[in-house]
N, C-alpha and C. Protein backbone atom coordinates (compact mmCIF):
# COMPACT_ATOMS: atom_id res chain seq x y z
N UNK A 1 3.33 -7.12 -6.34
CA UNK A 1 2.69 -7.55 -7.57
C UNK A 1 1.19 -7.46 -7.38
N UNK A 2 0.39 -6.97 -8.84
CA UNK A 2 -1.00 -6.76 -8.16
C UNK A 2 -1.50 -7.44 -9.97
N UNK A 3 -2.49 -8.25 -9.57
CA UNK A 3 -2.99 -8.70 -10.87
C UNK A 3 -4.51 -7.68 -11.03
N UNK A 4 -4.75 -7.76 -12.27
CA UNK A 4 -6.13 -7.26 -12.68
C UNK A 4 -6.75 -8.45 -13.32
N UNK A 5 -8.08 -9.21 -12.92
CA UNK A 5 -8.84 -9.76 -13.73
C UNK A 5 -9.98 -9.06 -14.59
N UNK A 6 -9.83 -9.28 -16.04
CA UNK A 6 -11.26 -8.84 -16.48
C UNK A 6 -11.92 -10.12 -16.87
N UNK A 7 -13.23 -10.20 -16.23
CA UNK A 7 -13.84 -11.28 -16.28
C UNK A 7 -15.33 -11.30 -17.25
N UNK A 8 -15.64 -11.81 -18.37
CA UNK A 8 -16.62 -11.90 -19.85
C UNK A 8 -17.46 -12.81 -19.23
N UNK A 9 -18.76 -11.92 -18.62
CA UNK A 9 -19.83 -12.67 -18.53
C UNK A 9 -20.56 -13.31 -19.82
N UNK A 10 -20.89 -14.47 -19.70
CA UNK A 10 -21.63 -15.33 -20.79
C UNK A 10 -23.42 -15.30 -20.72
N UNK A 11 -23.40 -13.68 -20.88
CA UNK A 11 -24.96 -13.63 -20.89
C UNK A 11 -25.55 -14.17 -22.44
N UNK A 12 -26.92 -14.88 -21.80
CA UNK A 12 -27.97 -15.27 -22.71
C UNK A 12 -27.78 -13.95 -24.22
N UNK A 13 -27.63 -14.57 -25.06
CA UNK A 13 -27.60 -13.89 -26.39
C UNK A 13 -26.43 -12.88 -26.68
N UNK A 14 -25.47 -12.98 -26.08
CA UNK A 14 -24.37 -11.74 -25.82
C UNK A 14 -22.96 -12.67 -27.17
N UNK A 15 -22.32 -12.39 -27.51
CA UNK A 15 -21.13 -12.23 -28.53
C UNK A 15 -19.86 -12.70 -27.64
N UNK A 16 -18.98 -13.33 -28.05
CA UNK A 16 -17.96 -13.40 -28.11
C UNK A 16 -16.83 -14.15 -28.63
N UNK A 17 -16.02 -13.53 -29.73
CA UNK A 17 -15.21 -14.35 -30.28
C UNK A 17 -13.71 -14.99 -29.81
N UNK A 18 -13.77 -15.98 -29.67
CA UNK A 18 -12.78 -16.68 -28.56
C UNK A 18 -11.39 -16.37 -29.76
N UNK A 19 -11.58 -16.83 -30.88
CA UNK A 19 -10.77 -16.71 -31.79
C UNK A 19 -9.86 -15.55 -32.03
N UNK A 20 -10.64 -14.48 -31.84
CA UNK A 20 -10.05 -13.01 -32.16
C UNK A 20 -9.24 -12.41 -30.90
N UNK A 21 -10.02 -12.85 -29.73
CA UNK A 21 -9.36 -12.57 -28.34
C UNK A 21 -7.84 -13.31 -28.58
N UNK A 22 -8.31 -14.55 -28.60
CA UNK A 22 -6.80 -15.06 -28.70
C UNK A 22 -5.73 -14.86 -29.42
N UNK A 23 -6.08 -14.68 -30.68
CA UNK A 23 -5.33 -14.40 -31.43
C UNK A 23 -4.95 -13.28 -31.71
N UNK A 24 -5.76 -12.05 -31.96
CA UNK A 24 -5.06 -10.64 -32.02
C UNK A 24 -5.81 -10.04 -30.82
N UNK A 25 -6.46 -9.60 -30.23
CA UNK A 25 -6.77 -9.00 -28.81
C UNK A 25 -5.59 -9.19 -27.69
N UNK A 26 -5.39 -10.34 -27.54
CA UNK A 26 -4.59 -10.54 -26.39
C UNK A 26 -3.60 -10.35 -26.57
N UNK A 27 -2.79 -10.52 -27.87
CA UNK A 27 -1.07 -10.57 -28.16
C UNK A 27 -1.03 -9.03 -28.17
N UNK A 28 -2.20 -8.21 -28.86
CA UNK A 28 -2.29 -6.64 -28.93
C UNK A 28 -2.02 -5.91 -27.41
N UNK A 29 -2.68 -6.37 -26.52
CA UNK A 29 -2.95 -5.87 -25.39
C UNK A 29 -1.52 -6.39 -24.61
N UNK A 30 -0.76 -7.25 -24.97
CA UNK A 30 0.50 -7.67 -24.51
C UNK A 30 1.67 -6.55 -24.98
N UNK A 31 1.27 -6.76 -26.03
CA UNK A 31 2.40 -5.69 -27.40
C UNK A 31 2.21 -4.26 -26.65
N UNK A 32 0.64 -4.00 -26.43
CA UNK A 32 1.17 -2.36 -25.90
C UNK A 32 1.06 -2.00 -24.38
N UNK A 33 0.90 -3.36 -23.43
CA UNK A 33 0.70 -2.77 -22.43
C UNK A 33 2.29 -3.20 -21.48
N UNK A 34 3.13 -4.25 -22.36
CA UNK A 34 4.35 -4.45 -21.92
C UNK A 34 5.08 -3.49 -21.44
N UNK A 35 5.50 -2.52 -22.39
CA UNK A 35 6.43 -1.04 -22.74
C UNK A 35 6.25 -0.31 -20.97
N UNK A 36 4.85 -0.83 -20.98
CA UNK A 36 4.05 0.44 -19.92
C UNK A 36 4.01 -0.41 -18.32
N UNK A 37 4.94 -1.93 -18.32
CA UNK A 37 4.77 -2.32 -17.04
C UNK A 37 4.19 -3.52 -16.53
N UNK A 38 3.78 -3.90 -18.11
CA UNK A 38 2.98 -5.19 -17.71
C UNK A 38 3.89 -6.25 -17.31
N UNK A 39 3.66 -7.16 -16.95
CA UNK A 39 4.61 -8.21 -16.15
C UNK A 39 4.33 -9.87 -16.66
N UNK A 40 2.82 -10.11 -16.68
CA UNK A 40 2.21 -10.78 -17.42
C UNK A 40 0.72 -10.86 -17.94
N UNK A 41 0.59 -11.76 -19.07
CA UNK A 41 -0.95 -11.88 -19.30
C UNK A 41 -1.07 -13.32 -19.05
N UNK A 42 -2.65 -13.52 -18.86
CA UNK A 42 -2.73 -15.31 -18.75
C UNK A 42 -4.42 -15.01 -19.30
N UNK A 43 -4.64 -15.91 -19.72
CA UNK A 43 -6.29 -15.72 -19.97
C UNK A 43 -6.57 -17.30 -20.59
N UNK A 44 -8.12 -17.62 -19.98
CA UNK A 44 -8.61 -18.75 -19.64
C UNK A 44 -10.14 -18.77 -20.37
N UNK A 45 -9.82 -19.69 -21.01
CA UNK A 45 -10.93 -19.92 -21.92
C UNK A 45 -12.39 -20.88 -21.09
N UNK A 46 -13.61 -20.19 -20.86
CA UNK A 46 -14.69 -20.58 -20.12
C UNK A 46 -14.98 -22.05 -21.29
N UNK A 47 -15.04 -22.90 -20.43
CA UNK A 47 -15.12 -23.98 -21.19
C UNK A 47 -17.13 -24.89 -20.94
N UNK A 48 -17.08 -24.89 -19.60
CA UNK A 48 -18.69 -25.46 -19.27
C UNK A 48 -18.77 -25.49 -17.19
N UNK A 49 -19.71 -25.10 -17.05
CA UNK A 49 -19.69 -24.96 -15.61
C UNK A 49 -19.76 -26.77 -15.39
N UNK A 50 -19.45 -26.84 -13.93
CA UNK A 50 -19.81 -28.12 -13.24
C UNK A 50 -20.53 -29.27 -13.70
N UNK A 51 -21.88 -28.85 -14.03
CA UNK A 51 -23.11 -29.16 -14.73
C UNK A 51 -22.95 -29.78 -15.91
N UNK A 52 -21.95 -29.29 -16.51
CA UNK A 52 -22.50 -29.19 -18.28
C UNK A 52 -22.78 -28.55 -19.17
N UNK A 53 -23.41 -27.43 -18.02
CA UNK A 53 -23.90 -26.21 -18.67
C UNK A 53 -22.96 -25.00 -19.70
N UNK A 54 -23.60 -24.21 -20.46
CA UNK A 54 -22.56 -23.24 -20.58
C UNK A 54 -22.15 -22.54 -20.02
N UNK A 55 -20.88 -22.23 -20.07
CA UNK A 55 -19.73 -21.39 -18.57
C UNK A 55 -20.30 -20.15 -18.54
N UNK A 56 -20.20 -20.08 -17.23
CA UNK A 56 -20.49 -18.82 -16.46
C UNK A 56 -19.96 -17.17 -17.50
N UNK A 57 -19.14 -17.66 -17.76
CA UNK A 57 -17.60 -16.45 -18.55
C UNK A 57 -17.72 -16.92 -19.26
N UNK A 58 -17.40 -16.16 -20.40
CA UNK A 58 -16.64 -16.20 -21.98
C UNK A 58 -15.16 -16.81 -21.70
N UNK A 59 -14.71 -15.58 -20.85
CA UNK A 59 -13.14 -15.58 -20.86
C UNK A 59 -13.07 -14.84 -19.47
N UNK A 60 -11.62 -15.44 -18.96
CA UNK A 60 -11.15 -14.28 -18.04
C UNK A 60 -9.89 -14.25 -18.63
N UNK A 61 -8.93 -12.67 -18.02
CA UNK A 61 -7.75 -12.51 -18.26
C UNK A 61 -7.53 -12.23 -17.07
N UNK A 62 -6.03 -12.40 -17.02
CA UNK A 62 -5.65 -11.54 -15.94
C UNK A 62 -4.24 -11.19 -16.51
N UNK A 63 -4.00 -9.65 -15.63
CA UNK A 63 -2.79 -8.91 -16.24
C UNK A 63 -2.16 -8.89 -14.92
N UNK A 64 -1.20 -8.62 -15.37
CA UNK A 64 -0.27 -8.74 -13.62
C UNK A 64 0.76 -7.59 -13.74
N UNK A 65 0.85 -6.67 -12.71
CA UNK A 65 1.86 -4.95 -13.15
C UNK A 65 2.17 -5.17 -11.93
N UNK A 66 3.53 -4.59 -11.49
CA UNK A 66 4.53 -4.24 -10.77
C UNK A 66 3.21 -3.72 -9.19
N UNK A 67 2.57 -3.08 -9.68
CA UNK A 67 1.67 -2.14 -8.91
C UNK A 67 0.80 -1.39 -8.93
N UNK A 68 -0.20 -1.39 -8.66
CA UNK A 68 -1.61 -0.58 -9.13
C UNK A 68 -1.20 0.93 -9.94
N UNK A 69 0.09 1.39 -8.88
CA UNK A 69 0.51 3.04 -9.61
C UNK A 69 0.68 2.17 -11.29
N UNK A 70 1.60 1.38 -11.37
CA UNK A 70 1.84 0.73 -12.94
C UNK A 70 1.34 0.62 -13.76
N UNK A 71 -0.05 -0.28 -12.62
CA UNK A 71 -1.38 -0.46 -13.79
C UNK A 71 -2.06 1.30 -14.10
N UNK A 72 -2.63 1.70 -13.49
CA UNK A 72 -2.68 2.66 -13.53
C UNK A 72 -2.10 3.64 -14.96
N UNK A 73 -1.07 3.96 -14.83
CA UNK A 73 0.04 4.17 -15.85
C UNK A 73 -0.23 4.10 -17.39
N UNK A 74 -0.26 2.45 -17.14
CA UNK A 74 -1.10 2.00 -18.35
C UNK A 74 -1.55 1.54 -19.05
N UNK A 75 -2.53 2.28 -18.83
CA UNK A 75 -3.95 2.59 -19.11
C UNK A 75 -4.60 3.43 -19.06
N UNK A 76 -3.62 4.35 -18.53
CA UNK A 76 -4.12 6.14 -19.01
C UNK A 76 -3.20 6.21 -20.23
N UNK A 77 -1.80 5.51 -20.64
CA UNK A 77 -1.72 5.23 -21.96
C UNK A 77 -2.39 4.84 -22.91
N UNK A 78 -2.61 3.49 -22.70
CA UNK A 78 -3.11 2.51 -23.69
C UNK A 78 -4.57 2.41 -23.41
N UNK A 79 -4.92 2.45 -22.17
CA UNK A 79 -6.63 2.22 -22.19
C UNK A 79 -7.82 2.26 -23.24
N UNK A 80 -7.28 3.47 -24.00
CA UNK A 80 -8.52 4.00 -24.87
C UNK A 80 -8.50 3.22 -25.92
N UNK A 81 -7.20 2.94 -26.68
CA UNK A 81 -6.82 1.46 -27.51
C UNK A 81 -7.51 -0.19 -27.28
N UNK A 82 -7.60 -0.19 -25.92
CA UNK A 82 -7.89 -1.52 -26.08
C UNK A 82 -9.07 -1.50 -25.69
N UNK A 83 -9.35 -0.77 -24.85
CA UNK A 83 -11.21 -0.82 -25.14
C UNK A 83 -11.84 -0.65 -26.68
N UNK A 84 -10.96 0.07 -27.49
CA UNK A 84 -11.50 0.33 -28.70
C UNK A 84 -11.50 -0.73 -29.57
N UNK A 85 -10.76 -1.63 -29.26
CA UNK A 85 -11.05 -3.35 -29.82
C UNK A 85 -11.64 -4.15 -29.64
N UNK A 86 -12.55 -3.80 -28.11
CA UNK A 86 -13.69 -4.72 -27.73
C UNK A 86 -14.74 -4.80 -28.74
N UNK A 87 -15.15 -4.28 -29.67
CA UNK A 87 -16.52 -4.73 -30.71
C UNK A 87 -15.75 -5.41 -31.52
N UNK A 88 -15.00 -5.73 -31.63
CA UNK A 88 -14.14 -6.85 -32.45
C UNK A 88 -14.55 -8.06 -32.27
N UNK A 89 -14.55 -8.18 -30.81
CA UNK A 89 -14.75 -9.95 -30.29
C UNK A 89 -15.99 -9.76 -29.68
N UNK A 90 -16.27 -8.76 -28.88
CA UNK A 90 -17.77 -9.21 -27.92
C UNK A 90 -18.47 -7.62 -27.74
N UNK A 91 -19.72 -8.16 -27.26
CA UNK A 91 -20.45 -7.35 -26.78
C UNK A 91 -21.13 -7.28 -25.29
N UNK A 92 -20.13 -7.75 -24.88
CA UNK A 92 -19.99 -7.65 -23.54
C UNK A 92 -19.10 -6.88 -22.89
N UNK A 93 -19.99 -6.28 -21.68
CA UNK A 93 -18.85 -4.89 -21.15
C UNK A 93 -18.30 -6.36 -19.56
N UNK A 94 -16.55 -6.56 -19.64
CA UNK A 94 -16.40 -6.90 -18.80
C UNK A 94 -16.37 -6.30 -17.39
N UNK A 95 -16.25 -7.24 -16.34
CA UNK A 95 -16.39 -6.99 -15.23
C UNK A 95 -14.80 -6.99 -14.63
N UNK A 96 -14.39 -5.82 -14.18
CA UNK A 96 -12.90 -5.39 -14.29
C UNK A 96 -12.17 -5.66 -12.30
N UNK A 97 -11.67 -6.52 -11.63
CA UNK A 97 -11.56 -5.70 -10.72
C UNK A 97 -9.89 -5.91 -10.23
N UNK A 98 -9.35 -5.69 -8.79
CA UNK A 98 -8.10 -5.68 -8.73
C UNK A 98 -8.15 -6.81 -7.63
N UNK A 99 -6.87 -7.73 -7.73
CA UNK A 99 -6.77 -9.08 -7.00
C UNK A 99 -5.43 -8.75 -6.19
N UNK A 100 -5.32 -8.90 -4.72
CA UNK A 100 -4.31 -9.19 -3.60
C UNK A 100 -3.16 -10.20 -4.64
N UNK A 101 -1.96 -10.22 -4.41
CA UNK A 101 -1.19 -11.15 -4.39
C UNK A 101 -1.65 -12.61 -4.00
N UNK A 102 -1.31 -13.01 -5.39
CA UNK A 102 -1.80 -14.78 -5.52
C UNK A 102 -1.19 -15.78 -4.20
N UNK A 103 -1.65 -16.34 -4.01
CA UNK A 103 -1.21 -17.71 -2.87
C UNK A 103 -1.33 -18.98 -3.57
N UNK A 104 -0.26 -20.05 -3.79
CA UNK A 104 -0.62 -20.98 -4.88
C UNK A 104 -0.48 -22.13 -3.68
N UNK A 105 -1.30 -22.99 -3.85
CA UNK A 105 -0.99 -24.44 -2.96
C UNK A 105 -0.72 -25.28 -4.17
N UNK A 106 0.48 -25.95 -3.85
CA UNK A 106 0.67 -27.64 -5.12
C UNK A 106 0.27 -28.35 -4.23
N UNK A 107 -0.21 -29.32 -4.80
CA UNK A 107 -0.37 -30.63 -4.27
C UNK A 107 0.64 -31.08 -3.62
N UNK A 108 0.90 -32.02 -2.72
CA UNK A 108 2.00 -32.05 -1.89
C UNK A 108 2.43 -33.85 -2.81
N UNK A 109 3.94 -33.78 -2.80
CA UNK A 109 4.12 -35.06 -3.61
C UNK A 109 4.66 -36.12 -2.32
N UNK A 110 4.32 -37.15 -2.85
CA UNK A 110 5.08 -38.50 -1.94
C UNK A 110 5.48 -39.50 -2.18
N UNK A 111 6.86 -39.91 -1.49
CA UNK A 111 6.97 -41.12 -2.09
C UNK A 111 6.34 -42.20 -1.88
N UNK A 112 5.44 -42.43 -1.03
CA UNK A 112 4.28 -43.18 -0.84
C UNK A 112 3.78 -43.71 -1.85
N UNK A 113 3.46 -45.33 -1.50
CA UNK A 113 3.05 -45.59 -2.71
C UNK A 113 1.22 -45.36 -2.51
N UNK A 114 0.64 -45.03 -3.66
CA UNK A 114 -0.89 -45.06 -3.33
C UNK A 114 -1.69 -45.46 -3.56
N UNK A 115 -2.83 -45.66 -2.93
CA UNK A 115 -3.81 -47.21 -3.49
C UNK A 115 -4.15 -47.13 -4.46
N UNK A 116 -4.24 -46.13 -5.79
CA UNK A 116 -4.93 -45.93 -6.82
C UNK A 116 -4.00 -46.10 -7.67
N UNK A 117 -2.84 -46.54 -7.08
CA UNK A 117 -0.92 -46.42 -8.22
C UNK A 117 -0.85 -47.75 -8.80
């Protein structure tokens, strides 16, 4: 499994409609990149850095394909399509790259009782 993040820098004076991503961008980019291998989408709405400040990102997504040959695949299909929807929501060129297989840690549970319980 190989994920792709595209990650929406939140530059000073730059566009982006959270609304349109979510709502038709992303379900679009689901609808045609499924057929072709996609496995999943997830995308994360930049909410405020640490600070307070405004977030670093607009948005990230991430797509998740069988395998780079997959991704690959398509997006020599579909590619030209969904870039062609980016002036829809932003004017920002994202920052695209490819991520190793995820490693998830949970929190570990206990039956312990705990001082804050």
């Amino acid at each position: 499994m190989i994920t792709i993040s595209a990650v929406y820098p939140n530059r000073a004076g730059s566009r982006f409609d959270v609304d349109y991503y979510r709502e038709r961008h992303a379900p679009f980019a689901q609808a045609l990149l499924a057929p072709h291998g996609l496995v999943g989408l997830r995308i994360s709405q930049g909410a405020s850095g640490l600070d307070g400040a405004h977030p670093a990102f607009w948005m990230i997504s991430e797509m998740r394909f069988a395998s780079r040959e997959a991704f690959d695949r398509a997006i020599a299909t579909c590619g030209a399509a969904l870039f062609a929807d980016a002036p829809n929501y932003t004017d920002v060129e994202p920052i695209l790259q490819f991520n190793a297989p995820s490693v998830e840690f949970a929190s570990p549970t206990s039956t312990e009782s705990h001082p804050d319980a």
